[in-house]
N, C-alpha and C. Protein backbone atom coordinates (compact mmCIF):
# COMPACT_ATOMS: atom_id res chain seq x y z
N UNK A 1 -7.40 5.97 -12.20
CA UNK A 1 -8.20 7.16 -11.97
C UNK A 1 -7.90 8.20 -13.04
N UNK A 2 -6.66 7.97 -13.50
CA UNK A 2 -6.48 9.25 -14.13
C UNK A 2 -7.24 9.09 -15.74
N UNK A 3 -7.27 7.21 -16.30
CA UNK A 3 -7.93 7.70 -17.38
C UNK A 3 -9.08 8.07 -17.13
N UNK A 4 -9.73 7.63 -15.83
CA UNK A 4 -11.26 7.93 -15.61
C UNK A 4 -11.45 9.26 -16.06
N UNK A 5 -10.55 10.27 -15.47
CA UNK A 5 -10.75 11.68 -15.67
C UNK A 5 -10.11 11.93 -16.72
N UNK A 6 -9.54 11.27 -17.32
CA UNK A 6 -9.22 11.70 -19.13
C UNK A 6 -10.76 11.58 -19.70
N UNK A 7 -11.01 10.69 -19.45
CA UNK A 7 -12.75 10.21 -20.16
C UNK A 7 -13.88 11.48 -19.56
N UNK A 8 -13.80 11.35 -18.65
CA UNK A 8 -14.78 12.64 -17.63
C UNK A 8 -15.17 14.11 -18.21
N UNK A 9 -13.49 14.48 -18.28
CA UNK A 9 -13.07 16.01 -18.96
C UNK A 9 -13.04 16.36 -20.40
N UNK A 10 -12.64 15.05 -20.93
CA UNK A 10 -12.40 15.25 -22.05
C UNK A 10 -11.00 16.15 -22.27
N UNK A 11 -9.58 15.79 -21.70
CA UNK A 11 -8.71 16.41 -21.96
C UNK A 11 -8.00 16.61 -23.32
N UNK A 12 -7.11 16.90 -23.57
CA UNK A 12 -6.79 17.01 -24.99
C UNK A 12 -4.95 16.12 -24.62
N UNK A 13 -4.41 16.05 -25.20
CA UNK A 13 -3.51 14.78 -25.92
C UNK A 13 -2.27 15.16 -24.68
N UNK A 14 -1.72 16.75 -25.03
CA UNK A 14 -0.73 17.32 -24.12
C UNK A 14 -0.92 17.10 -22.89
N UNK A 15 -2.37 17.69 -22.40
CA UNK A 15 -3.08 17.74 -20.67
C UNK A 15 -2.83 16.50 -20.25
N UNK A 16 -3.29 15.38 -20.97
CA UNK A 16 -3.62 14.12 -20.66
C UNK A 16 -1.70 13.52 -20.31
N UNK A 17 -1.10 13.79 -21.53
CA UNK A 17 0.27 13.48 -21.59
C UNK A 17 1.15 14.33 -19.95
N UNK A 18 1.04 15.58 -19.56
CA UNK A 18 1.49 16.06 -18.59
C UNK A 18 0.75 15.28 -16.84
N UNK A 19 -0.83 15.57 -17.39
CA UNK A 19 -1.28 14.81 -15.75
C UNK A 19 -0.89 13.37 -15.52
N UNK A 20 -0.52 12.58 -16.72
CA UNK A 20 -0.14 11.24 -16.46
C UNK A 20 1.38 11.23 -16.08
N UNK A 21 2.17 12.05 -16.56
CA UNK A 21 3.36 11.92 -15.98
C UNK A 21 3.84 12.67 -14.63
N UNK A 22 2.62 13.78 -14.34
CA UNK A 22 2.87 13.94 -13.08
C UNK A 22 2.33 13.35 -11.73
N UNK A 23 1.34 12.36 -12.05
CA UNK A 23 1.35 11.56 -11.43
C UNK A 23 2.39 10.07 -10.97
N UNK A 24 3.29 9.99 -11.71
CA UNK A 24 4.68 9.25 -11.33
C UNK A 24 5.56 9.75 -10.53
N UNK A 25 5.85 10.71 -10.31
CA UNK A 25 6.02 11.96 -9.95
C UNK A 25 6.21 11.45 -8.52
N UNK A 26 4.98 11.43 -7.91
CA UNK A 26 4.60 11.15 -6.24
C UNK A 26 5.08 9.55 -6.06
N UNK A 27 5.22 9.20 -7.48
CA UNK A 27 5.69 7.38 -6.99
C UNK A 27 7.33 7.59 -6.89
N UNK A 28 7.76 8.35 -7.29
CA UNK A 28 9.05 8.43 -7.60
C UNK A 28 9.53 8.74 -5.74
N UNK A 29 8.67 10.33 -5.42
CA UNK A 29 9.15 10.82 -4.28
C UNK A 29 9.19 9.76 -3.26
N UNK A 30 8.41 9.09 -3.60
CA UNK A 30 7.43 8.53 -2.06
C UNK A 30 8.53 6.86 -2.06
N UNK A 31 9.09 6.71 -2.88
CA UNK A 31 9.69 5.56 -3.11
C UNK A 31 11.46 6.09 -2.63
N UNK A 32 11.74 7.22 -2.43
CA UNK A 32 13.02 8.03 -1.82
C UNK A 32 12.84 7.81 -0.08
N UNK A 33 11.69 7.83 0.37
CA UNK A 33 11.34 7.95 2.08
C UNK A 33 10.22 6.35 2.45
N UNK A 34 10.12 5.72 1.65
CA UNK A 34 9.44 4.41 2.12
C UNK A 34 10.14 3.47 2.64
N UNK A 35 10.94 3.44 2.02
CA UNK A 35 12.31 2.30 3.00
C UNK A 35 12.44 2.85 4.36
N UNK A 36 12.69 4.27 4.29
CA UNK A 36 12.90 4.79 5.81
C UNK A 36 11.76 4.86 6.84
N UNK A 37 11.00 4.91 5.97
CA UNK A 37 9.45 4.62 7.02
C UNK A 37 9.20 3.31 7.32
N UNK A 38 9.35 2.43 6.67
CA UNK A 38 8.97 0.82 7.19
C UNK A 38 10.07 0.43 7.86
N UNK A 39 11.29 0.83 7.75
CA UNK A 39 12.76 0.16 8.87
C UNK A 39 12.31 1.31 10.00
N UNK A 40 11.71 2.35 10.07
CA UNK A 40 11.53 2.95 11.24
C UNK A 40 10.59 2.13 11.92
N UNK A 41 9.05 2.38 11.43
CA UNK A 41 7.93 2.27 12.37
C UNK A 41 7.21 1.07 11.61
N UNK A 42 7.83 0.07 10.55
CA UNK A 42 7.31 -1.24 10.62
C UNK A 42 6.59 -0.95 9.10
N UNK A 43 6.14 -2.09 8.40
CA UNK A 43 5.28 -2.40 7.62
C UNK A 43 3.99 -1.82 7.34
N UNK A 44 3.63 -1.76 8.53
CA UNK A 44 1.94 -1.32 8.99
C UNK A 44 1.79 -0.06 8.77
N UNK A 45 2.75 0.74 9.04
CA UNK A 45 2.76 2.12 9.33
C UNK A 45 3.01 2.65 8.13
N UNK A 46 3.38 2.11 7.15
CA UNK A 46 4.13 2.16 6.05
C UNK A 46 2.69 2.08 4.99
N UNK A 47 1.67 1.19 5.48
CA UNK A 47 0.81 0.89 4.69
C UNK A 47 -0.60 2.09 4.43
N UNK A 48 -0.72 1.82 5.89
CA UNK A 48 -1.33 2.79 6.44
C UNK A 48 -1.18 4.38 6.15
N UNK A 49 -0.10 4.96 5.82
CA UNK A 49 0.96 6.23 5.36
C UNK A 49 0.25 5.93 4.13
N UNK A 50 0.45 5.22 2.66
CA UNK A 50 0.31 5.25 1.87
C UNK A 50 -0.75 5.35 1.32
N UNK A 51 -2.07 4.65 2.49
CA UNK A 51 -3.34 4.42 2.18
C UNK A 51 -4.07 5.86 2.31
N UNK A 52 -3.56 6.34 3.37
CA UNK A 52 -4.17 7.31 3.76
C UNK A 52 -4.00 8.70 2.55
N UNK A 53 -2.33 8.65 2.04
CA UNK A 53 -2.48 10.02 1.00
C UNK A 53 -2.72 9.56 -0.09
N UNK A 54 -3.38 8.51 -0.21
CA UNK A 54 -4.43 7.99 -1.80
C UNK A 54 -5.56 8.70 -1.34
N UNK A 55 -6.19 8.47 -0.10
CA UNK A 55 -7.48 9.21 -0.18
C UNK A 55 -7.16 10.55 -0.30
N UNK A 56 -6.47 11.00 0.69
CA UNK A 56 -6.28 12.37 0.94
C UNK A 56 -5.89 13.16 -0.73
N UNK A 57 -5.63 12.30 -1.51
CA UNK A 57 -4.94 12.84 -3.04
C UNK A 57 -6.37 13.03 -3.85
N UNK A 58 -6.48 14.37 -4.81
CA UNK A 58 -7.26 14.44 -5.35
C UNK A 58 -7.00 13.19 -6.47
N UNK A 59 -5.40 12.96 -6.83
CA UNK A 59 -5.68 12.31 -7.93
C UNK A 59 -4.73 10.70 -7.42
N UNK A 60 -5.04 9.68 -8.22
CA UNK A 60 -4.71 8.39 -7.25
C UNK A 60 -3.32 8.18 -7.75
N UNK A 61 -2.63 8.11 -6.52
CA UNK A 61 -1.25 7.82 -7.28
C UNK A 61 -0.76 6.25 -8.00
N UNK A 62 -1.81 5.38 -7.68
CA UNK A 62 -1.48 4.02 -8.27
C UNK A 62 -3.02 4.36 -9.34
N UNK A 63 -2.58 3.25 -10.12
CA UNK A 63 -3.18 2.97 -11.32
C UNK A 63 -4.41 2.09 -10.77
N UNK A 64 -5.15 2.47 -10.36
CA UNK A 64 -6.54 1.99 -10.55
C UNK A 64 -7.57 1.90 -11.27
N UNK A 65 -7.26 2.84 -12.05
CA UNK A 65 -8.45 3.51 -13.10
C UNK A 65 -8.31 2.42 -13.83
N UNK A 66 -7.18 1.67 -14.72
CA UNK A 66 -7.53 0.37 -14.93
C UNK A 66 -8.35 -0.60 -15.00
N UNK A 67 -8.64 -0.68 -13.74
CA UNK A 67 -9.54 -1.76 -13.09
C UNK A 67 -11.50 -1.08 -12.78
N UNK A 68 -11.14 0.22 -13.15
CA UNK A 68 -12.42 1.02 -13.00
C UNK A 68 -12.86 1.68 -14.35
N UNK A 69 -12.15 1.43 -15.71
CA UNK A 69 -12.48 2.58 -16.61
C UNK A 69 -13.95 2.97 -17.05
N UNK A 70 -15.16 1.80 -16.66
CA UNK A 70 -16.40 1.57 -16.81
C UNK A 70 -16.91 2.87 -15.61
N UNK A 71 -15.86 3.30 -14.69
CA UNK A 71 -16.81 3.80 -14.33
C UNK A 71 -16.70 5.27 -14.47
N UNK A 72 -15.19 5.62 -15.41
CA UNK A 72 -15.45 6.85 -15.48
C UNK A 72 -16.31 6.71 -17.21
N UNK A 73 -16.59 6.19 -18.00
CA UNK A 73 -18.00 6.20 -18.86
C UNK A 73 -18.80 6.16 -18.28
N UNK A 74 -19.32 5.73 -16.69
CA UNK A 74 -20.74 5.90 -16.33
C UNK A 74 -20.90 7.74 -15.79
N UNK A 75 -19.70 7.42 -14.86
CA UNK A 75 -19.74 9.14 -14.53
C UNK A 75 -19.75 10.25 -15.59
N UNK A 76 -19.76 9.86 -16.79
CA UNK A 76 -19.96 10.92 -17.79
C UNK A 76 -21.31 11.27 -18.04
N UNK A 77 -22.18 10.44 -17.87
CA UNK A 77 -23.50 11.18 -18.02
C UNK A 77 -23.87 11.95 -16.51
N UNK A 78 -23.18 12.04 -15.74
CA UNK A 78 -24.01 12.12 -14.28
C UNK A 78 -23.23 13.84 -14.06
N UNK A 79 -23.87 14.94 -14.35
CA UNK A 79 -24.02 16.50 -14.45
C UNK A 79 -23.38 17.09 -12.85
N UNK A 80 -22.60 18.03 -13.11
CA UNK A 80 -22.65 18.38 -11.51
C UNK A 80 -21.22 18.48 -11.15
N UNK A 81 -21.16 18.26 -9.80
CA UNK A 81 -19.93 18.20 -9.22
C UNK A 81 -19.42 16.35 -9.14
N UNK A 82 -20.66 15.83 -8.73
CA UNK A 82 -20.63 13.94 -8.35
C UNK A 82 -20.07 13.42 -9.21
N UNK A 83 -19.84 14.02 -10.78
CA UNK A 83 -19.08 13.52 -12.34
C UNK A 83 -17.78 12.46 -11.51
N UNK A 84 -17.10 14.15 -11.24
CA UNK A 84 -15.79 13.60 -10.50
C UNK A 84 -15.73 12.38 -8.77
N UNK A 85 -16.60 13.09 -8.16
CA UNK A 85 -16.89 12.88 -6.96
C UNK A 85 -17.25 11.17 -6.85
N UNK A 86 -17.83 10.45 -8.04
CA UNK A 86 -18.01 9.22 -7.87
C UNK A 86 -16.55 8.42 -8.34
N UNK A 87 -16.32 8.92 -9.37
CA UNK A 87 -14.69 7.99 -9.59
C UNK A 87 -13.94 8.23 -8.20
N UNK A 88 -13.48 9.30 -7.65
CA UNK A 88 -13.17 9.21 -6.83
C UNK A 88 -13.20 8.62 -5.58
N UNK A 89 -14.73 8.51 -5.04
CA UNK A 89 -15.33 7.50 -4.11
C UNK A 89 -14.82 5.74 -4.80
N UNK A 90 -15.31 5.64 -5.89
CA UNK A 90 -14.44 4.45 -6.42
C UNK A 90 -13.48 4.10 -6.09
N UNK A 91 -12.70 5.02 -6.65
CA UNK A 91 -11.16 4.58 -6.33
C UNK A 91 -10.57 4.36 -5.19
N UNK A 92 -11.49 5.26 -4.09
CA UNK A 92 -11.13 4.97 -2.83
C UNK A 92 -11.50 3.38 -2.21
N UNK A 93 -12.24 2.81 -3.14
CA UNK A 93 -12.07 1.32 -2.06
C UNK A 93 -10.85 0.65 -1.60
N UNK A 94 -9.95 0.70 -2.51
CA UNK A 94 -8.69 -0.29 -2.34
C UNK A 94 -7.99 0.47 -0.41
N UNK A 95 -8.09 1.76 -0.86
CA UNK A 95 -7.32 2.34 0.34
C UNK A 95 -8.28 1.91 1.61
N UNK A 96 -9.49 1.91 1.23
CA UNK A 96 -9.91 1.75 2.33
C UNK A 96 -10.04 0.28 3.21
N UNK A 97 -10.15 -0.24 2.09
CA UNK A 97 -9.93 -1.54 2.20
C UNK A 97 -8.65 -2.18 3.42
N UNK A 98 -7.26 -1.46 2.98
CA UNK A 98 -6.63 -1.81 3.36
C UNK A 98 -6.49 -1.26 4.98
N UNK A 99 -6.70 -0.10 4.98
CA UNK A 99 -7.18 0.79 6.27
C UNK A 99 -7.98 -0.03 7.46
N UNK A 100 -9.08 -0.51 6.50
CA UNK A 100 -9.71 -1.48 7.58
C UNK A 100 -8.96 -2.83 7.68
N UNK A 101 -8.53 -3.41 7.12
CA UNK A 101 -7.65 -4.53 7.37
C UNK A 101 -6.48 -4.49 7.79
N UNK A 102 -5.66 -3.70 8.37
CA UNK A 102 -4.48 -3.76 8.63
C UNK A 102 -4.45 -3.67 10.28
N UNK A 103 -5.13 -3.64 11.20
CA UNK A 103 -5.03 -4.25 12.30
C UNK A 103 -5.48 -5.66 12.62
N UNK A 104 -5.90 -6.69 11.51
CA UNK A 104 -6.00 -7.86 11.06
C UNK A 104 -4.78 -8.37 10.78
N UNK A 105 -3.78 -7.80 10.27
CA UNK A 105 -2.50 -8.37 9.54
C UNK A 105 -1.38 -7.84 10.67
N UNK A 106 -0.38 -9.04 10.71
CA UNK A 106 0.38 -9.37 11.23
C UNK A 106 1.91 -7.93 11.30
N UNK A 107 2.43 -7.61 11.96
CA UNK A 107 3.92 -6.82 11.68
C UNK A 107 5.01 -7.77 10.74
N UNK A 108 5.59 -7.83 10.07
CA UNK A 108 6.48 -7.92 9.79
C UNK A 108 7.93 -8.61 10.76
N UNK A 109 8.26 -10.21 10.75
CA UNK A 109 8.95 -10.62 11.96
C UNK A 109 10.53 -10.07 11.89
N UNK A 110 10.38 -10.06 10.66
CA UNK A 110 11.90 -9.49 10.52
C UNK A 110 11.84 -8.07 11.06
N UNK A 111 11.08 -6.81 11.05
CA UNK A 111 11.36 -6.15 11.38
C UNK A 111 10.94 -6.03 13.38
N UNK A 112 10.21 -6.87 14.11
CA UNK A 112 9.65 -7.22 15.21
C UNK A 112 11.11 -7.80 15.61
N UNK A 113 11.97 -8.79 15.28
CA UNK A 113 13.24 -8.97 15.52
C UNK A 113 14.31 -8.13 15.91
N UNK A 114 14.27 -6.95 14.35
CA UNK A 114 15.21 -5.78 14.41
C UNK A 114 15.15 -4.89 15.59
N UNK A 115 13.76 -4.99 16.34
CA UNK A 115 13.00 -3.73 17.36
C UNK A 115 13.29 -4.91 19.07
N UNK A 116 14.28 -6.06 18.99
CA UNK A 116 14.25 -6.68 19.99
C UNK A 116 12.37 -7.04 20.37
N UNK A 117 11.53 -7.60 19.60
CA UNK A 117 10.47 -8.17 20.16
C UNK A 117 10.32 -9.51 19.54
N UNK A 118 11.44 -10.40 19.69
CA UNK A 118 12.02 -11.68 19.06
C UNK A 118 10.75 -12.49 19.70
N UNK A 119 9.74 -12.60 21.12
CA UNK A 119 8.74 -13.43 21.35
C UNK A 119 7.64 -12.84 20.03
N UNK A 120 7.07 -12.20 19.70
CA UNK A 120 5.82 -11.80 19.05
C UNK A 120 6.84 -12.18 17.86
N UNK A 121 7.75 -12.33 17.19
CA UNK A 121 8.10 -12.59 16.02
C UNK A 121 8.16 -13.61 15.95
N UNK A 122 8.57 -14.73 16.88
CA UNK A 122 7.95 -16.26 16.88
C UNK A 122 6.86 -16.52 16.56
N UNK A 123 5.98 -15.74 17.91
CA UNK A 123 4.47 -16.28 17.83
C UNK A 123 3.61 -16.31 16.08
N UNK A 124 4.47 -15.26 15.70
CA UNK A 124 4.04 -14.48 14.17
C UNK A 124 4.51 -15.35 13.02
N UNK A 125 5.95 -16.23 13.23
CA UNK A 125 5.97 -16.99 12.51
C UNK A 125 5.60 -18.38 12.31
N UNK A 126 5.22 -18.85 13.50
CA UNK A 126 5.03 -20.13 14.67
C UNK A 126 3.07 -20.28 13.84
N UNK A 127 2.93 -19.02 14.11
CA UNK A 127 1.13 -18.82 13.24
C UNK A 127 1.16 -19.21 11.94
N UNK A 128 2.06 -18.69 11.12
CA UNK A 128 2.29 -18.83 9.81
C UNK A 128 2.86 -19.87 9.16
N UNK A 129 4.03 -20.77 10.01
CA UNK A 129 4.62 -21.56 9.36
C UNK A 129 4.56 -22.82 10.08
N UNK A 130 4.25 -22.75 11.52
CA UNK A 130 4.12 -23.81 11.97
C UNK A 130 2.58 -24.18 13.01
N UNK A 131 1.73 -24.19 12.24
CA UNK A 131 0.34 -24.36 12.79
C UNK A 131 0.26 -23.75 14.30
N UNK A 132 0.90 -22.23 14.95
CA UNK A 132 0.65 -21.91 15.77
C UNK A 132 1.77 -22.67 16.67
N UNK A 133 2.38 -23.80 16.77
CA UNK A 133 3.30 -24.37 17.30
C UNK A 133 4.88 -23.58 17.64
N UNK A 134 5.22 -22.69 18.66
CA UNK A 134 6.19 -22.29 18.29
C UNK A 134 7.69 -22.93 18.11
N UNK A 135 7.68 -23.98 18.64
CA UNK A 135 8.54 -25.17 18.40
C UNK A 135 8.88 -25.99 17.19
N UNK A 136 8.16 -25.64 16.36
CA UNK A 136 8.13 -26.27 14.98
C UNK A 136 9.23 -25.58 14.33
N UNK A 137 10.04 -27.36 13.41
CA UNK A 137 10.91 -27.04 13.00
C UNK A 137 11.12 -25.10 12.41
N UNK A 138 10.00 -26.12 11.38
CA UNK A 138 9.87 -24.14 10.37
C UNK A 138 10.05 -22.92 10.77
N UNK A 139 9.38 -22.77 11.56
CA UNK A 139 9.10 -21.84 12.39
C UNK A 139 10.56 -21.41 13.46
N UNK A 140 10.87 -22.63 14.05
CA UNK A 140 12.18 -22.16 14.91
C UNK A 140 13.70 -22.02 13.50
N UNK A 141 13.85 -22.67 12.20
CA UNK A 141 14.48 -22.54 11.20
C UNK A 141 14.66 -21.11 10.92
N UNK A 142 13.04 -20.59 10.45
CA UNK A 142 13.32 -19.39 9.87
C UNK A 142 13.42 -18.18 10.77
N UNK A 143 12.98 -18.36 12.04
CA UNK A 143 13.15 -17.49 13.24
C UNK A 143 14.55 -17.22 13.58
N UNK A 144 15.23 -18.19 12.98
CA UNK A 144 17.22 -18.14 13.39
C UNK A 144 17.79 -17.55 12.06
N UNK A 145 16.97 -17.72 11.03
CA UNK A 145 17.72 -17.43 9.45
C UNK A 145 17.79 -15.89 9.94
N UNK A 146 16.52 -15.57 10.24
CA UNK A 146 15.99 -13.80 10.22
C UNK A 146 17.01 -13.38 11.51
N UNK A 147 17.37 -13.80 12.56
CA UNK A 147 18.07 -13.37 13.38
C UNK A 147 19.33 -12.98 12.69
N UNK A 148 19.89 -14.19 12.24
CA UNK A 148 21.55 -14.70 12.01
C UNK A 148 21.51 -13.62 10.85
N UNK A 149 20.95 -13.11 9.65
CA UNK A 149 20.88 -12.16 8.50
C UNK A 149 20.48 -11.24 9.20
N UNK A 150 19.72 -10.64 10.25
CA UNK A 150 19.79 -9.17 10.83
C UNK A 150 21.19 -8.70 11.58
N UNK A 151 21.34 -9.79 12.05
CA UNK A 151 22.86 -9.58 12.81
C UNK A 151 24.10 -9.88 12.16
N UNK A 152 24.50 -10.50 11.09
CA UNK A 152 25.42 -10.38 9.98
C UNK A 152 24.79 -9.20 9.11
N UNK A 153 23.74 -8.29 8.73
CA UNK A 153 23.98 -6.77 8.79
C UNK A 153 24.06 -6.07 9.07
N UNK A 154 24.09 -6.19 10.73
CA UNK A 154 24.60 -4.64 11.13
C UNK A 154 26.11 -4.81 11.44
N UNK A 155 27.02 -5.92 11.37
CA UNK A 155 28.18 -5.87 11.45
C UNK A 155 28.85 -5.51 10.04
């Protein structure tokens, strides 16, 4: 996003040099309290947290613009306020994306373990590793690895 709006504005060398590094900035902070948010309230919550202050951010804290730079050259001819307003709508797919998919995706068994909900962390791995079977080797293997390594760390 951000070269989008280097291209958009037409910034000059310094501007461009300061908004790109203060955008690391929020990766830096947010990477101090993310561990503590996903060992609190799980994976999901964690995702969801992140997705949400991409939209909520005027400017995107991951590098998307990358994958979009075509569209801040299209938004350069388009006059107005929408210049900005469409990269932005752009950029917002990924977040949203994930927003809508994440009551599709599974918790995290290791951390469903850590929270004592050791049945749904079967069923979760039993889905994944052993065709839904919760008896399967795999499935009952790595269901004891994740126990036996949660409980040799908290001692």
């Amino acid at each position: 996003m951000m070269s989008s709006l280097n291209i958009l504005f037409g910034i000059n060398t310094n501007i461009k040099g300061l908004l790109t590094a203060s955008a690391n900035i929020g990766g830096i902070i947010g990477g101090l309290f993310s561990g503590h948010v996903v060992n609190r309230w799980g994976r999901k919550t964690g995702i969801l947290l992140s997705a949400l202050i991409v939209l909520h951010s005027p400017f995107d804290i991951h590098d998307f613009g990358a994958a979009f730079p075509g569209v801040g050259y299209g938004a350069r001819s388009v006059t107005g306020q929408w210049s900005w307003r469409i990269i932005y709508i752009c950029m917002s797919g990924p977040a949203i994306s994930c927003i809508i998919l994440l009551p599709f995706i599974p918790e995290s068994p290791r951390w469903l373990i850590s929270r004592g909900q050791e049945a749904t962390a079967l069923v979760v791995l039993a889905e994944f590793h052993g065709d839904g079977d919760e008896e399967h080797p795999l499935a009952v293997a790595e269901f004891r690895e994740i126990k036996e390594t949660i409980g040799y760390e908290e001692n």
